[in-house]
N, C-alpha and C. Protein backbone atom coordinates (compact mmCIF):
# COMPACT_ATOMS: atom_id res chain seq x y z
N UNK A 1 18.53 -25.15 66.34
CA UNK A 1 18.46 -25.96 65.15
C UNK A 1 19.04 -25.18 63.98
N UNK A 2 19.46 -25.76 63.36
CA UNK A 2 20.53 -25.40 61.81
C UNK A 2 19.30 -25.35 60.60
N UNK A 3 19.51 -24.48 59.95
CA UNK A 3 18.68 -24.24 58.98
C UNK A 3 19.73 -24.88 57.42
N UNK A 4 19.21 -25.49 56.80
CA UNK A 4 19.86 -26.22 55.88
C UNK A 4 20.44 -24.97 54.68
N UNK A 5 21.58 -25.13 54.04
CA UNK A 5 22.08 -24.28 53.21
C UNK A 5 21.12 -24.23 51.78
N UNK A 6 20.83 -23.32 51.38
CA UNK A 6 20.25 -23.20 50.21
C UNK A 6 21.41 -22.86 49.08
N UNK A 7 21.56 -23.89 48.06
CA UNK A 7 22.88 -23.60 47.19
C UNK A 7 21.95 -23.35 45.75
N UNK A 8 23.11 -22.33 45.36
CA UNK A 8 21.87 -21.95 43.79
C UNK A 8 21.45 -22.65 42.97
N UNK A 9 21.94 -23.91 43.21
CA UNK A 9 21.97 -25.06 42.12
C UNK A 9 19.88 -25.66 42.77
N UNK A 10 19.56 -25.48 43.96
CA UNK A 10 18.89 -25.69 44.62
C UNK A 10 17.60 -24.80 43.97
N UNK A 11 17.95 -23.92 43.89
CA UNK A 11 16.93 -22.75 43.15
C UNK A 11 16.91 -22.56 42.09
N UNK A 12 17.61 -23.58 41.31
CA UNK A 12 17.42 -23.85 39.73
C UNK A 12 16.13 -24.26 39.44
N UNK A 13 15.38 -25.03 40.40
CA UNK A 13 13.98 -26.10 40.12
C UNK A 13 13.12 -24.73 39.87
N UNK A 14 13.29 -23.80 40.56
CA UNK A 14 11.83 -22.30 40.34
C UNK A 14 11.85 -21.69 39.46
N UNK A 15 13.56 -21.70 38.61
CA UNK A 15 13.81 -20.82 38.00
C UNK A 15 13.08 -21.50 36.30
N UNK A 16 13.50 -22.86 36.68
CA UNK A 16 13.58 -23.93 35.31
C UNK A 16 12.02 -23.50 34.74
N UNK A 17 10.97 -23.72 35.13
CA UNK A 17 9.77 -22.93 34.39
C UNK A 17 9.89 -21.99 33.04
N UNK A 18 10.42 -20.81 33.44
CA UNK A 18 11.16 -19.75 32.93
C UNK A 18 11.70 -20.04 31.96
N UNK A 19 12.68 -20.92 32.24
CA UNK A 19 13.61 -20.80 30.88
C UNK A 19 13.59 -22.04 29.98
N UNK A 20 12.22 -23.00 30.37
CA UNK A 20 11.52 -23.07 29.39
C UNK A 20 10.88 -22.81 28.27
N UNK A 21 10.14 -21.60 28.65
CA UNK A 21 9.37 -20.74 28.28
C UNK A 21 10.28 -20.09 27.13
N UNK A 22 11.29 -19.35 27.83
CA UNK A 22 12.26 -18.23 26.88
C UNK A 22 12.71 -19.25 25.63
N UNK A 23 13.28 -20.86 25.90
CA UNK A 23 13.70 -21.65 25.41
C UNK A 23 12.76 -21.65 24.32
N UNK A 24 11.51 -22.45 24.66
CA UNK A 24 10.41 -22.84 23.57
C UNK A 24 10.10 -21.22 22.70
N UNK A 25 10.37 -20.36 22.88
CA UNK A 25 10.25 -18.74 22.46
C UNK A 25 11.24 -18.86 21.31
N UNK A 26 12.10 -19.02 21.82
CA UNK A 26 13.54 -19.26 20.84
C UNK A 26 14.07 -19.66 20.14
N UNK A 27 13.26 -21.21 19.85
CA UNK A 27 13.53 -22.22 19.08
C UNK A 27 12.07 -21.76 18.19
N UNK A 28 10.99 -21.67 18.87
CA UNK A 28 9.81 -21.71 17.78
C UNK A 28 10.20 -20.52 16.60
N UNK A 29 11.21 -19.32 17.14
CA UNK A 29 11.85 -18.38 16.33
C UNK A 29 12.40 -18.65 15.01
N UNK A 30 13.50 -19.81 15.67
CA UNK A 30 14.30 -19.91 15.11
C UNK A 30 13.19 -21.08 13.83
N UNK A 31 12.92 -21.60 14.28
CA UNK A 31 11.99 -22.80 13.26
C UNK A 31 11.09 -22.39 12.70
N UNK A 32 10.30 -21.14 12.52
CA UNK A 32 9.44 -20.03 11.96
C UNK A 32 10.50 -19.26 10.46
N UNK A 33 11.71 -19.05 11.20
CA UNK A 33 12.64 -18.61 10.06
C UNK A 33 12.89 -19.14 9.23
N UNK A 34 12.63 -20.65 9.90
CA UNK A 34 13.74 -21.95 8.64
C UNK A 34 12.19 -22.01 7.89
N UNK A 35 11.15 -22.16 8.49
CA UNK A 35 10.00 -22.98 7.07
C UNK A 35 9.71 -21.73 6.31
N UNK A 36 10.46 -20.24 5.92
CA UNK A 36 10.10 -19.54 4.88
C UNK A 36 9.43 -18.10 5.75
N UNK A 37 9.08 -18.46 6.86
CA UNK A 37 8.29 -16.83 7.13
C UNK A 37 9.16 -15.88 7.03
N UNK A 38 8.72 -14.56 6.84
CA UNK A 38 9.59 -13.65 7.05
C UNK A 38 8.68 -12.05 7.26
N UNK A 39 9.61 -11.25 7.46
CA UNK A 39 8.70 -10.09 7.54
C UNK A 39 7.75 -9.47 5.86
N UNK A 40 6.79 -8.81 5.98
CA UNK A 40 6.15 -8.80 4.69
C UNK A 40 6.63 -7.12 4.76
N UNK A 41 6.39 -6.86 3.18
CA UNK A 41 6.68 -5.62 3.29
C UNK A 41 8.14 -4.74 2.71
N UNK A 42 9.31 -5.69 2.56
CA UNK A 42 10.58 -5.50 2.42
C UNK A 42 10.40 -5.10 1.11
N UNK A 43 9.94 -5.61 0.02
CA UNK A 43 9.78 -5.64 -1.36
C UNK A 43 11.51 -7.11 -1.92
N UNK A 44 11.26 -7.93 -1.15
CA UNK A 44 12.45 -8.92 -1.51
C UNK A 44 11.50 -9.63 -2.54
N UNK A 45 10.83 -9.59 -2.78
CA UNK A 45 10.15 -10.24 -4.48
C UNK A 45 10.41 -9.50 -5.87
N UNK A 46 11.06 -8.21 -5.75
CA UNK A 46 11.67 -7.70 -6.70
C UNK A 46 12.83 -7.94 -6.90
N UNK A 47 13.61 -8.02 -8.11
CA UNK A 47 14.91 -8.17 -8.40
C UNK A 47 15.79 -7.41 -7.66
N UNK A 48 16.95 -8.15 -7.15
CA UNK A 48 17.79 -7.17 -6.54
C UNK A 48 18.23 -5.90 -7.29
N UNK A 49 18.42 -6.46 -8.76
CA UNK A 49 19.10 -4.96 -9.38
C UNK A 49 18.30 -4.27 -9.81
N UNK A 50 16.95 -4.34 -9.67
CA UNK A 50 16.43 -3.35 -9.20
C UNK A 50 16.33 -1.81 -8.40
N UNK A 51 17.09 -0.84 -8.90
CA UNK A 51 17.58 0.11 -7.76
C UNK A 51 16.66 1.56 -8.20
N UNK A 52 16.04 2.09 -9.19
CA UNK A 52 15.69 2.73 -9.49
C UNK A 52 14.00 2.47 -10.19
N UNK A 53 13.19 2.89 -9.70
CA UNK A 53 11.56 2.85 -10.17
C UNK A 53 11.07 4.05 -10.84
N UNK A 54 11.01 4.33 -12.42
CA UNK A 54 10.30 4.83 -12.75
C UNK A 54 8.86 5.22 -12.52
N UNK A 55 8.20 6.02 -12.43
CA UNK A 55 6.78 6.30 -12.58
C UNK A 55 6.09 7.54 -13.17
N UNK A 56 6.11 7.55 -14.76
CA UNK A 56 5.88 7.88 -15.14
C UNK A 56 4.21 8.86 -15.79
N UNK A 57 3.55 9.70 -16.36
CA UNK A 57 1.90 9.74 -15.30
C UNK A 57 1.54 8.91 -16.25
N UNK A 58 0.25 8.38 -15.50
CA UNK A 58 -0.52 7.28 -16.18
C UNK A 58 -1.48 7.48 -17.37
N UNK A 59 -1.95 6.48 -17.85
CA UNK A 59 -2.73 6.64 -19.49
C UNK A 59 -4.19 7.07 -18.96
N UNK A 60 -4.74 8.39 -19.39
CA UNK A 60 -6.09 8.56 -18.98
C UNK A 60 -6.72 8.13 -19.99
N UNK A 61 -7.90 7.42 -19.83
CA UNK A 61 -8.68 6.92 -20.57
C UNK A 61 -10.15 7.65 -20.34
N UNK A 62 -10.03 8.87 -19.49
CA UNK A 62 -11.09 8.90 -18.71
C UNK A 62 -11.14 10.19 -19.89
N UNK A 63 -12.56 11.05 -19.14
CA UNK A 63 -12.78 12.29 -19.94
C UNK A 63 -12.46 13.49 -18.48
N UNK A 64 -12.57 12.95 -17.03
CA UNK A 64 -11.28 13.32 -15.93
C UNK A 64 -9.84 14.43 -16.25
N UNK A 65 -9.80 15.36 -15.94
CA UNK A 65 -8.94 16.07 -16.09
C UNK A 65 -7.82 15.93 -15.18
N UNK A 66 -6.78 15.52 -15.34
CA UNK A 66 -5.40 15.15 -15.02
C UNK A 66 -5.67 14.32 -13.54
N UNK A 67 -6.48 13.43 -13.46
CA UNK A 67 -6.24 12.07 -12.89
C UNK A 67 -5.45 11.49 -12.99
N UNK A 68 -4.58 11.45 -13.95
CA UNK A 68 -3.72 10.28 -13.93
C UNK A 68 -2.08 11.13 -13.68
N UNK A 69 -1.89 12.71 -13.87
CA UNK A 69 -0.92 12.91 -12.94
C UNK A 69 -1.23 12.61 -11.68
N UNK A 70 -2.49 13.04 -10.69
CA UNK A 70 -2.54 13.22 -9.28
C UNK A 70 -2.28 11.51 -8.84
N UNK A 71 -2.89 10.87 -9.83
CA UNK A 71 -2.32 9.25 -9.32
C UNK A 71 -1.23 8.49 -8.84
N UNK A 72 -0.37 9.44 -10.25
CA UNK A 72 0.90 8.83 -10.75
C UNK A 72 1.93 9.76 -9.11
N UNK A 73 1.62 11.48 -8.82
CA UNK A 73 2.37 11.70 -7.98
C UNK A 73 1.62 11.19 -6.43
N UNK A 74 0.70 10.55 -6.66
CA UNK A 74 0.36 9.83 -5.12
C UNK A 74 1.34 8.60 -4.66
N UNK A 75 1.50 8.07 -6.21
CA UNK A 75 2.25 6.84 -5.87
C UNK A 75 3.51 6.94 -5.82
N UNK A 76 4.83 8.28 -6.71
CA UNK A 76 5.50 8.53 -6.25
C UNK A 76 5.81 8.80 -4.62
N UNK A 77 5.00 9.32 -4.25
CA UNK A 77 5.34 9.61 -2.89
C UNK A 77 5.27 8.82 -1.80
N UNK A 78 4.62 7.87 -1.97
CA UNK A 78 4.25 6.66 -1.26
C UNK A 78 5.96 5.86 -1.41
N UNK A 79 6.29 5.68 -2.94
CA UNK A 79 7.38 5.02 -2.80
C UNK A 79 8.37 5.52 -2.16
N UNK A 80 8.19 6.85 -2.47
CA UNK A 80 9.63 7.41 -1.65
C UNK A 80 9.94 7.13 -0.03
N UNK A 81 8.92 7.44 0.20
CA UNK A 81 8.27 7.25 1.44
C UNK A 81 8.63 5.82 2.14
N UNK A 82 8.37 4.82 1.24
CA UNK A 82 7.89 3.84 2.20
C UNK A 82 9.04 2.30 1.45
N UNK A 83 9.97 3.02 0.67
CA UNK A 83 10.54 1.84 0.21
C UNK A 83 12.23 2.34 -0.33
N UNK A 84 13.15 1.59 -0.25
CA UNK A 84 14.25 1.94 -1.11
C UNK A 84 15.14 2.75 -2.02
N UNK A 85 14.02 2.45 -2.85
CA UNK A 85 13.93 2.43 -4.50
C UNK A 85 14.11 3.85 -5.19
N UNK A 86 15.12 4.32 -5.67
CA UNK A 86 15.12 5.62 -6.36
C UNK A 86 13.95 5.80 -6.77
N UNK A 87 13.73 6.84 -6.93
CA UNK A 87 11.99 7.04 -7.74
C UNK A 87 12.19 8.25 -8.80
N UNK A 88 12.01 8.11 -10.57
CA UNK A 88 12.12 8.76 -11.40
C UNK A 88 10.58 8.96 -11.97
N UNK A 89 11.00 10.39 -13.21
CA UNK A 89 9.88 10.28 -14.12
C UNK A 89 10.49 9.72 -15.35
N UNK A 90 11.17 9.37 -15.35
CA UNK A 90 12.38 9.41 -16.82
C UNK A 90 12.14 7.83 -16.99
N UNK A 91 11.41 7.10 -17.67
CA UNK A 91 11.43 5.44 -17.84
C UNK A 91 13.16 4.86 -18.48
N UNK A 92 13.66 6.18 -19.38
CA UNK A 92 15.09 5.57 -19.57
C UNK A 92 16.49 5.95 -18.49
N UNK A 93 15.73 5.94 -17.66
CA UNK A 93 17.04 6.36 -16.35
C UNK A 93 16.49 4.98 -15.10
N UNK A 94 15.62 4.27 -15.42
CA UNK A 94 15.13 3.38 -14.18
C UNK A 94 15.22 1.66 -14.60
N UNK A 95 15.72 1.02 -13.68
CA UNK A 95 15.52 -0.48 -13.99
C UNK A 95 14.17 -0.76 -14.24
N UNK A 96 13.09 -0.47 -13.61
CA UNK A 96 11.88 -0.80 -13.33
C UNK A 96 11.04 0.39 -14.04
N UNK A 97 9.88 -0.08 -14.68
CA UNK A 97 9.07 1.39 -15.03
C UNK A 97 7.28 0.68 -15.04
N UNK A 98 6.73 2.14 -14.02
CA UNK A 98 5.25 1.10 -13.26
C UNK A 98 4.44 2.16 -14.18
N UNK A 99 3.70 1.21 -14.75
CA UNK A 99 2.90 1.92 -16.27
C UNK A 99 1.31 1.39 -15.53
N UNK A 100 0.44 2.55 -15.45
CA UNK A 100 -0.85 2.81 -14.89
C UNK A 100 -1.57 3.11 -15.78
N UNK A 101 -2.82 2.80 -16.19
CA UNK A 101 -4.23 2.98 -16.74
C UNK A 101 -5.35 3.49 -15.82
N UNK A 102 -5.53 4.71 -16.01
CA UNK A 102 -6.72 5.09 -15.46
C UNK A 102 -7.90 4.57 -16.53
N UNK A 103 -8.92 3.88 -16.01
CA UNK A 103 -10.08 3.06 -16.92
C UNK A 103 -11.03 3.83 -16.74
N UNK A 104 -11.71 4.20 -16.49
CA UNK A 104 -12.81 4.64 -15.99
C UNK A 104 -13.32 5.47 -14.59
N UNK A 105 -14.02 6.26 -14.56
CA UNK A 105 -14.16 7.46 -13.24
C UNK A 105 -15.45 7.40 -13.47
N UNK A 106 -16.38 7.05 -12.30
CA UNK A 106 -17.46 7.09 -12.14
C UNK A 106 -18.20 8.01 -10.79
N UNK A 107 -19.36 8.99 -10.76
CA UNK A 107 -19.59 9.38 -9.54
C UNK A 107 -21.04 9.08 -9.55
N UNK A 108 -21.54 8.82 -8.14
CA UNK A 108 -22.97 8.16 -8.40
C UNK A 108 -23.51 8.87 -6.68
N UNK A 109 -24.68 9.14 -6.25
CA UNK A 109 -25.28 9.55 -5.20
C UNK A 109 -25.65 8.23 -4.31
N UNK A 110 -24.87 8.76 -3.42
CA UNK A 110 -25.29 7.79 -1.97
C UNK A 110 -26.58 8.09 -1.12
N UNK A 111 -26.89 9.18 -0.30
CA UNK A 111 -27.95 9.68 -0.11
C UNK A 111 -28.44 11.01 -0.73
N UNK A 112 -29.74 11.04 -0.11
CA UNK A 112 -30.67 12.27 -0.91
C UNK A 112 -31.20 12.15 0.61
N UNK A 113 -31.64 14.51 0.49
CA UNK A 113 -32.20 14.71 1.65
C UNK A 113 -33.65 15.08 1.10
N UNK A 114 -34.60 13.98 1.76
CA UNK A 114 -35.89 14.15 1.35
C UNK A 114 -36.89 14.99 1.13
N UNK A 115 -36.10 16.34 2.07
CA UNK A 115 -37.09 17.57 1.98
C UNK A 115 -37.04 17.93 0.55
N UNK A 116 -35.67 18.27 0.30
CA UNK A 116 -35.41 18.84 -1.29
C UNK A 116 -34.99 17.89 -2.12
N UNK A 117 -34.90 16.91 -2.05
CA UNK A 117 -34.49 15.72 -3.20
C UNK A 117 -33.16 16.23 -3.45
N UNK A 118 -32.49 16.88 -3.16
CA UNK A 118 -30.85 16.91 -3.87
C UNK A 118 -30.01 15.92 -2.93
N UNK A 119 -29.54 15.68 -3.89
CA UNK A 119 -28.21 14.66 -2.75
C UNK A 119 -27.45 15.20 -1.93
N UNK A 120 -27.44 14.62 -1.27
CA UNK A 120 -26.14 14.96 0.18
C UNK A 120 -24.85 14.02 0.28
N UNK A 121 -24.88 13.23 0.12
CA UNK A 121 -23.42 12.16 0.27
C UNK A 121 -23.52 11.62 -1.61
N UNK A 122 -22.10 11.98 -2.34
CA UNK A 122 -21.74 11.44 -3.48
C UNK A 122 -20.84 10.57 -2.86
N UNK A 123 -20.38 9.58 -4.17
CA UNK A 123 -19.26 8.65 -4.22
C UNK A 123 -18.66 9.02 -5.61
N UNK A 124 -17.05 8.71 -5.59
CA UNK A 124 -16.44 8.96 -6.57
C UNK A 124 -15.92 7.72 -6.72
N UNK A 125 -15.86 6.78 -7.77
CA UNK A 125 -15.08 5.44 -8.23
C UNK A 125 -14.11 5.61 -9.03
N UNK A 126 -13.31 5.07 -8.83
CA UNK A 126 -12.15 5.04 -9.68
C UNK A 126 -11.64 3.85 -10.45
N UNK A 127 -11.52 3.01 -11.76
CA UNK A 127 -10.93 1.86 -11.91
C UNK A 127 -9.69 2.19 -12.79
N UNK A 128 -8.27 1.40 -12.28
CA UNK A 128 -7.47 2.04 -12.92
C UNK A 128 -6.57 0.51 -12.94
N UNK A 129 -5.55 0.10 -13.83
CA UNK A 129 -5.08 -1.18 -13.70
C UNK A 129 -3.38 -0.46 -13.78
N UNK A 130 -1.87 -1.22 -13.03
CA UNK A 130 -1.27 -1.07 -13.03
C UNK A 130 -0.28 -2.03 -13.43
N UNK A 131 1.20 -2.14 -14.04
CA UNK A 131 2.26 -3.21 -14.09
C UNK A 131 3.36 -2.75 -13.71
N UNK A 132 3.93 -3.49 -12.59
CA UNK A 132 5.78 -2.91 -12.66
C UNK A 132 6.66 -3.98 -13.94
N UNK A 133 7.10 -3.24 -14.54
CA UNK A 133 8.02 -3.82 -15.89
C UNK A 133 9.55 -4.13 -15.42
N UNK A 134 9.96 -4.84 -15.05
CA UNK A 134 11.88 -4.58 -15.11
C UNK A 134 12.29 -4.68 -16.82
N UNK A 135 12.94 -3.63 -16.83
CA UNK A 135 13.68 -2.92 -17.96
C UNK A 135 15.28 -3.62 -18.48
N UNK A 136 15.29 -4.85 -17.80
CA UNK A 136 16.71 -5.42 -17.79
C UNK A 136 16.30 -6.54 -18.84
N UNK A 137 15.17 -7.73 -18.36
CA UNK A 137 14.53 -8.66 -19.01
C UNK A 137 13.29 -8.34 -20.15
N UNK A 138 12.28 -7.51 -19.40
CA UNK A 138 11.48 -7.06 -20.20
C UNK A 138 9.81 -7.93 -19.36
N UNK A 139 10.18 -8.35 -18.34
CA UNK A 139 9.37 -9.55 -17.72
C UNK A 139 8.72 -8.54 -16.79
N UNK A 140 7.18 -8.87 -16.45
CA UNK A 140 6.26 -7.71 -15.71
C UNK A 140 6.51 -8.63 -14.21
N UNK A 141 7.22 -7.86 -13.29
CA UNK A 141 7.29 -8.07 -11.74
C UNK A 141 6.03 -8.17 -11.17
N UNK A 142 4.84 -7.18 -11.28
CA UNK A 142 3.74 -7.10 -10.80
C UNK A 142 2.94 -6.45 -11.74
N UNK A 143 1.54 -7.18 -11.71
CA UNK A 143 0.54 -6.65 -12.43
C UNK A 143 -0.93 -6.92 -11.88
N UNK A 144 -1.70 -5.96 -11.81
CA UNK A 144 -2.96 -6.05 -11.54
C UNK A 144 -3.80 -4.84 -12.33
N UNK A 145 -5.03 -5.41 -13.25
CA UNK A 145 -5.26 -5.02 -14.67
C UNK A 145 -6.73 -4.33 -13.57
N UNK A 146 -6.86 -4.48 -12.61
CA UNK A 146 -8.59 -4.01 -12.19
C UNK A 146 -8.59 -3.39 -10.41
N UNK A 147 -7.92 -2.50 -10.44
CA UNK A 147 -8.19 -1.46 -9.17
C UNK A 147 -9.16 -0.69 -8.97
N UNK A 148 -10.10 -1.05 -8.31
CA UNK A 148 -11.20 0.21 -8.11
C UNK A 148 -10.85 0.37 -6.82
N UNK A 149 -11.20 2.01 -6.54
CA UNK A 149 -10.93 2.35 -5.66
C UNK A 149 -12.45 3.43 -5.37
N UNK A 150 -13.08 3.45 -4.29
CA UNK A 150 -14.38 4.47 -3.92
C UNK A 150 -14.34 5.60 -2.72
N UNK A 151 -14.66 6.98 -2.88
CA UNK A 151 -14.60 7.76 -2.10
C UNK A 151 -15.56 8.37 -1.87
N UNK A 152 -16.19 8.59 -0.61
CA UNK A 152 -17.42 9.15 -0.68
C UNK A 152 -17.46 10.53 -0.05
N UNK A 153 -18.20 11.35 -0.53
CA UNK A 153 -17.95 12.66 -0.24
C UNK A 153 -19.39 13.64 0.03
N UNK A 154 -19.32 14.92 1.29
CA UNK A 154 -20.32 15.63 1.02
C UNK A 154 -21.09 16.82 0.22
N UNK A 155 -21.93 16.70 0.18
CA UNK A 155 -21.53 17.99 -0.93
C UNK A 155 -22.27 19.47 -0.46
N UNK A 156 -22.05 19.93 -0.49
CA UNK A 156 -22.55 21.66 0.49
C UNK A 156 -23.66 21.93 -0.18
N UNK A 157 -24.75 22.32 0.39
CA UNK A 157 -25.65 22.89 0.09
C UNK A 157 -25.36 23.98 -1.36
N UNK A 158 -24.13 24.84 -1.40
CA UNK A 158 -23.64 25.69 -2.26
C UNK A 158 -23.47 25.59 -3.00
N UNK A 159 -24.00 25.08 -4.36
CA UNK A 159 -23.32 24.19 -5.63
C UNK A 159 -21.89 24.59 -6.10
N UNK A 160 -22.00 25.81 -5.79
CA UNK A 160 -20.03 26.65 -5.63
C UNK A 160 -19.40 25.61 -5.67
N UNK A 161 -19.32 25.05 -4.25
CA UNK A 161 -18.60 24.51 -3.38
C UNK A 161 -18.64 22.88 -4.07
N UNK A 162 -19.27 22.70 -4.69
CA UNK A 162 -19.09 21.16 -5.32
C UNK A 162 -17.61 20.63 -5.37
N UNK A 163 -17.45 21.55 -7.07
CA UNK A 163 -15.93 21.16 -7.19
C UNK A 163 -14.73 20.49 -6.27
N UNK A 164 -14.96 21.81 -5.28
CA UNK A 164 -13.91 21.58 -4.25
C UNK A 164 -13.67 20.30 -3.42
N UNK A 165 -15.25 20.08 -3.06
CA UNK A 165 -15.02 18.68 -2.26
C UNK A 165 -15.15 17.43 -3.34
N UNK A 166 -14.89 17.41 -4.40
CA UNK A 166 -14.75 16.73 -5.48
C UNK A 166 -13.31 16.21 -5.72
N UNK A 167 -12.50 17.59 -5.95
CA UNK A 167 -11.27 17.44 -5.83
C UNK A 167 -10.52 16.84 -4.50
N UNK A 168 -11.16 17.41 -3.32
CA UNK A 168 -10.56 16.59 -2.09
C UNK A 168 -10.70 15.13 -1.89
N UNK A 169 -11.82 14.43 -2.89
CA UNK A 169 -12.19 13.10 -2.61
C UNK A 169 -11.30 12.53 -3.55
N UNK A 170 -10.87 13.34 -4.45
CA UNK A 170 -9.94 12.56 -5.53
C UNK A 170 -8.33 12.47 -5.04
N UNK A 171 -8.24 13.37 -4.02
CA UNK A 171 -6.79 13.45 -3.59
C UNK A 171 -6.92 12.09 -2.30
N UNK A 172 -8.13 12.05 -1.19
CA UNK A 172 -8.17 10.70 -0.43
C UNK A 172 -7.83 9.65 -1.27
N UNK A 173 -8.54 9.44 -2.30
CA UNK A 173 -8.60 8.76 -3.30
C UNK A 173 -7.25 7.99 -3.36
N UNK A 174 -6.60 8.83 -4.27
CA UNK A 174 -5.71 9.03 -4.70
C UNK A 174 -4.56 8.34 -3.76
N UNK A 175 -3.89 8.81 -2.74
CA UNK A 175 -3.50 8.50 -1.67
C UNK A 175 -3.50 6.80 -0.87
N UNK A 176 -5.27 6.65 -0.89
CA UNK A 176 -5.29 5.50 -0.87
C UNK A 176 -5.30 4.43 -2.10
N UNK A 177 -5.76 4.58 -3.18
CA UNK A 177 -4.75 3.38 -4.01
C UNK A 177 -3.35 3.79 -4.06
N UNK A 178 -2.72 4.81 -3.89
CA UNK A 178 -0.75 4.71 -3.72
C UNK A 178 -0.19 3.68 -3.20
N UNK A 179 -1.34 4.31 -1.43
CA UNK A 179 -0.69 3.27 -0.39
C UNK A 179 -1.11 1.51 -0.44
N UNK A 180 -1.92 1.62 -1.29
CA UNK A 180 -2.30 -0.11 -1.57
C UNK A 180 -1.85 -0.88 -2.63
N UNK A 181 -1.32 0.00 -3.52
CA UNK A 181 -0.42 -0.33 -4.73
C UNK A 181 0.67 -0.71 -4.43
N UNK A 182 1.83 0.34 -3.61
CA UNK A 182 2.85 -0.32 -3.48
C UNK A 182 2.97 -1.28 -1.87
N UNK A 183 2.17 -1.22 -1.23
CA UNK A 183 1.81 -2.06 0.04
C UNK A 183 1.88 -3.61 -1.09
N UNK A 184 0.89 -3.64 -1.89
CA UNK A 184 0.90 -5.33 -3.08
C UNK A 184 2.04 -4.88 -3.56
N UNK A 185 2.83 -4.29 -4.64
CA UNK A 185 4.35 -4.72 -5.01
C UNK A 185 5.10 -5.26 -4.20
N UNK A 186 5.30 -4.33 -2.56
CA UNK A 186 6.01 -4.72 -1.83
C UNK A 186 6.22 -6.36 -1.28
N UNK A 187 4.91 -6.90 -1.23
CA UNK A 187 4.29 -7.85 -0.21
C UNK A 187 3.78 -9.16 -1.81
N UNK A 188 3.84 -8.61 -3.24
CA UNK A 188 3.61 -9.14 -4.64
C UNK A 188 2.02 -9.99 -4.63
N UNK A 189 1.26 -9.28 -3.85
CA UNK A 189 0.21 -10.09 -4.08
C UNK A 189 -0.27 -9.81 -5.51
């Protein structure tokens, strides 16, 4: 007995599943692109001629000793880092210039160890408000007037040793409103 020819056209029916699948993949792509999505993150909500970002250090309002440089170079570095954009200190060399307010610095005790009543876990708060300006129009790109930011920290038995882990909570700190500052310019929430 003859076994019937299998022609590829024949083995299209197993394959057809498949390239369904890839099909409906492809088109839902393509129709995701057209109603507006896109990747977040690019910073395409800023002006194109936009090419250069000032960041100049920020206004301390605090009684904090140079908070508002360690701010101002957290967020430099973040930009450099994570975006385009020339990055200056010079506001008359930049299209853009991102003007920061440090508001207020607060530290308050999280726990206390009951034998001796001294605290063991502080928190450090930070409220600080920021605007990116374009320097072409004079029109604020991004602004958000109320950033708090909280770090909590231990503190050594050594009162020595305070400072130090004081300063390290201000540099986490620090770091993390950078990366959440320009994460919102980028993304313009």
């Amino acid at each position: 007995m003859q076994r019937p020819v299998q022609w590829p056209l024949a083995r299209l029916g197993a394959i057809k599943p498949h390239l369904c699948g890839v099909l409906l993949l492809v088109l839902g792509g393509v129709g995701l692109g057209a109603c507006g999505y896109h990747v977040a993150g690019r910073g395409e909500r800023i002006p194109p001629d936009v090419k250069t970002i000032a960041v100049p250090a920020f206004i301390n309002q605090t009684s904090r000793y140079r908070i508002e440089q360690k701010l101002a170079a957290a967020v430099t570095r973040e930009l450099i880092e994570r975006t385009r954009f020339r990055v200056t200190h010079e506001p008359s060399q930049a299209d853009a210039v991102l003007e920061g307010t440090v508001k207020d610095i607060q530290v308050g005790v999280v726990t206390f160890d009951l034998a001796t009543g001294r605290a063991t876990t502080l928190q450090i708060q930070v409220a600080a408000g920021v605007q990116l300006l374009d320097r072409h129009n004079q029109k604020v790109i991004f602004s958000n007037p109320n950033y708090i930011f909280r770090e909590q920290y231990q503190v050594n038995p050594s009162s020595a040793a305070l400072f130090e882990e004081d300063e390290a909570a201000l540099n986490r700190l620090s770091q993390d409103m950078a990366r959440t500052l320009v994460t919102d310019i980028l993304e313009n929430f």
